[in-house]
Protein backbone atom coordinates (compact mmCIF):
# COMPACT_ATOMS: atom_id res chain seq x y z
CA UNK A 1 1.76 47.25 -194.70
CA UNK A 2 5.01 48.32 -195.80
CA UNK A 3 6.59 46.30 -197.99
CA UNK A 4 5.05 43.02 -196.90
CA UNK A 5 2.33 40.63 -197.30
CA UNK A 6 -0.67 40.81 -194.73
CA UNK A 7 -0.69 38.11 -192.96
CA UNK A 8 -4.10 36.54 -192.09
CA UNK A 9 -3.13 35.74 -188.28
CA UNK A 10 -1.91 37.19 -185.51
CA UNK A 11 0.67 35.35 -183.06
CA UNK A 12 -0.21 35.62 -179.78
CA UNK A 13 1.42 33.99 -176.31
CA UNK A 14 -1.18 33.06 -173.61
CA UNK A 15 1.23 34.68 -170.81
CA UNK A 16 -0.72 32.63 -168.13
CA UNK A 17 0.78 29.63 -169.06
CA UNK A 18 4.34 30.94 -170.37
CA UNK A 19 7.33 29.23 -168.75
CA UNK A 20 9.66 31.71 -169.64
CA UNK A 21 12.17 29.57 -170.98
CA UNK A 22 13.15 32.86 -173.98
CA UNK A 23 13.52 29.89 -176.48
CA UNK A 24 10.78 32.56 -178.83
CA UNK A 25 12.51 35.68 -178.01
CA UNK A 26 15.81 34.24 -179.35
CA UNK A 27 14.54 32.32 -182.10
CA UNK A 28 12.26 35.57 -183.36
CA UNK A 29 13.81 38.17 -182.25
CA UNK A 30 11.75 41.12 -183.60
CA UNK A 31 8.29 39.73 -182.84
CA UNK A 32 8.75 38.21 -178.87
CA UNK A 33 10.24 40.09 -176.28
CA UNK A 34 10.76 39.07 -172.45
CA UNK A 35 8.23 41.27 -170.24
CA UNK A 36 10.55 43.07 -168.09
CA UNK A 37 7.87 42.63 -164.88
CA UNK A 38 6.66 39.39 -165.09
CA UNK A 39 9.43 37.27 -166.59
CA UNK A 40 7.35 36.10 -169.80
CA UNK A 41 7.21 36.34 -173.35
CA UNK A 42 5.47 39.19 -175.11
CA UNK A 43 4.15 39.19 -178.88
CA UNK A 44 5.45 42.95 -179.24
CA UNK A 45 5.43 43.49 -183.33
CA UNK A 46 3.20 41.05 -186.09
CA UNK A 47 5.45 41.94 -188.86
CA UNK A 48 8.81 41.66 -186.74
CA UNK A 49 10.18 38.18 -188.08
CA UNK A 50 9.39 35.67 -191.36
CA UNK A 51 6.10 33.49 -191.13
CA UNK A 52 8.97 30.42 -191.30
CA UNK A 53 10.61 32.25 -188.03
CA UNK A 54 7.65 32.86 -186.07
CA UNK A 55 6.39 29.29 -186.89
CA UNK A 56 10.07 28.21 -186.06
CA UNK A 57 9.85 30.38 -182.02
CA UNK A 58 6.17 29.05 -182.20
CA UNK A 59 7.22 24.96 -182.50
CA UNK A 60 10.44 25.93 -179.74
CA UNK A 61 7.78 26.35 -177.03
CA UNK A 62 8.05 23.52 -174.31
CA UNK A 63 4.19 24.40 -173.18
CA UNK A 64 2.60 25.35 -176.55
CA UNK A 65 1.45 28.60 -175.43
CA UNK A 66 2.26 30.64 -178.36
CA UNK A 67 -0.55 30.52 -181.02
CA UNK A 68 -2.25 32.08 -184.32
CA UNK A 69 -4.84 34.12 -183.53
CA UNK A 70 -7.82 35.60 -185.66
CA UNK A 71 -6.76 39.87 -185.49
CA UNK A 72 -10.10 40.70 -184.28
CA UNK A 73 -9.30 38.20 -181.29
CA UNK A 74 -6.31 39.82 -179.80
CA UNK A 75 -8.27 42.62 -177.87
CA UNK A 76 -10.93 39.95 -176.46
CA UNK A 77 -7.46 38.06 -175.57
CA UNK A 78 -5.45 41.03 -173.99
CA UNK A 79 -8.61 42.26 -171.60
CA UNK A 80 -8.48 38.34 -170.34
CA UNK A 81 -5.20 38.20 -169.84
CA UNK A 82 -5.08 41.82 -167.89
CA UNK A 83 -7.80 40.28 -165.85
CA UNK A 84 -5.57 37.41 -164.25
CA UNK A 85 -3.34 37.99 -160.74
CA UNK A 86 0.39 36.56 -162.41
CA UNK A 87 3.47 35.63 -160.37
CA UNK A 88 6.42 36.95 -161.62
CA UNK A 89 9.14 34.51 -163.52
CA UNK A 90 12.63 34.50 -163.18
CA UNK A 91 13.26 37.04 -160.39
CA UNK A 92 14.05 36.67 -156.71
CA UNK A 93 12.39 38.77 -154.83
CA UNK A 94 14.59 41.56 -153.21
CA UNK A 95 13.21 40.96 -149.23
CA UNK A 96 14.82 37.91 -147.96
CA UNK A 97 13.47 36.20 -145.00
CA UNK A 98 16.02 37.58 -141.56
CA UNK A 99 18.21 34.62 -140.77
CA UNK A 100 18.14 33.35 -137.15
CA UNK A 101 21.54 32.80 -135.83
CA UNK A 102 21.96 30.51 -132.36
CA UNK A 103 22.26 32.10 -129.46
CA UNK A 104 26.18 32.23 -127.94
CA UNK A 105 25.70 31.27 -124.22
């Protein structure tokens, strides 16, 4: 690694259970990013922010669903996660249901 210490975890966010609150992505700004389709928070980079700031974005989360993970884990992790249907977060969906107007007589 450059410059740095290896760290013996990995941070990872359990997606499925991700609010999407963005308290992480604003507390660690270079490790958690807001997945542009689905609303929720993203472990993008494992060297992006301090231990102290990760730990910090990690004790922010209203539904503890940001964890360490063992490295070899996050593979195992990512197929699971790829395997579940998610609704997106934070978006409205561009059809609207056609508004019915009363009749003039």
């Amino acid at each position: 690694m450059l410059g740095g210490k290896l760290r013996e975890k990995a941070v990872w966010v359990d997606e499925s259970a991700c609010i999407g609150c963005r308290y992480c992505s604003h507390v660690a700004t270079n490790t958690f990013v807001i997945e542009p389709d689905l609303g929720r928070s993203r472990a993008i980079r494992q060297d992006g922010d301090s231990l102290e700031l990760v730990q910090e974005a990690i004790d922010t989360c209203p539904v503890n669903c940001i964890h360490w993970v063992n490295f070899e884990k996050l593979d195992e992790l990512r197929l699971q996660l790829e395997a579940l249907e998610m609704s997106t977060l934070g978006k409205q969906s561009s059809v609207r249901p056609r508004r019915h107007f009363p009749r003039s007589r």
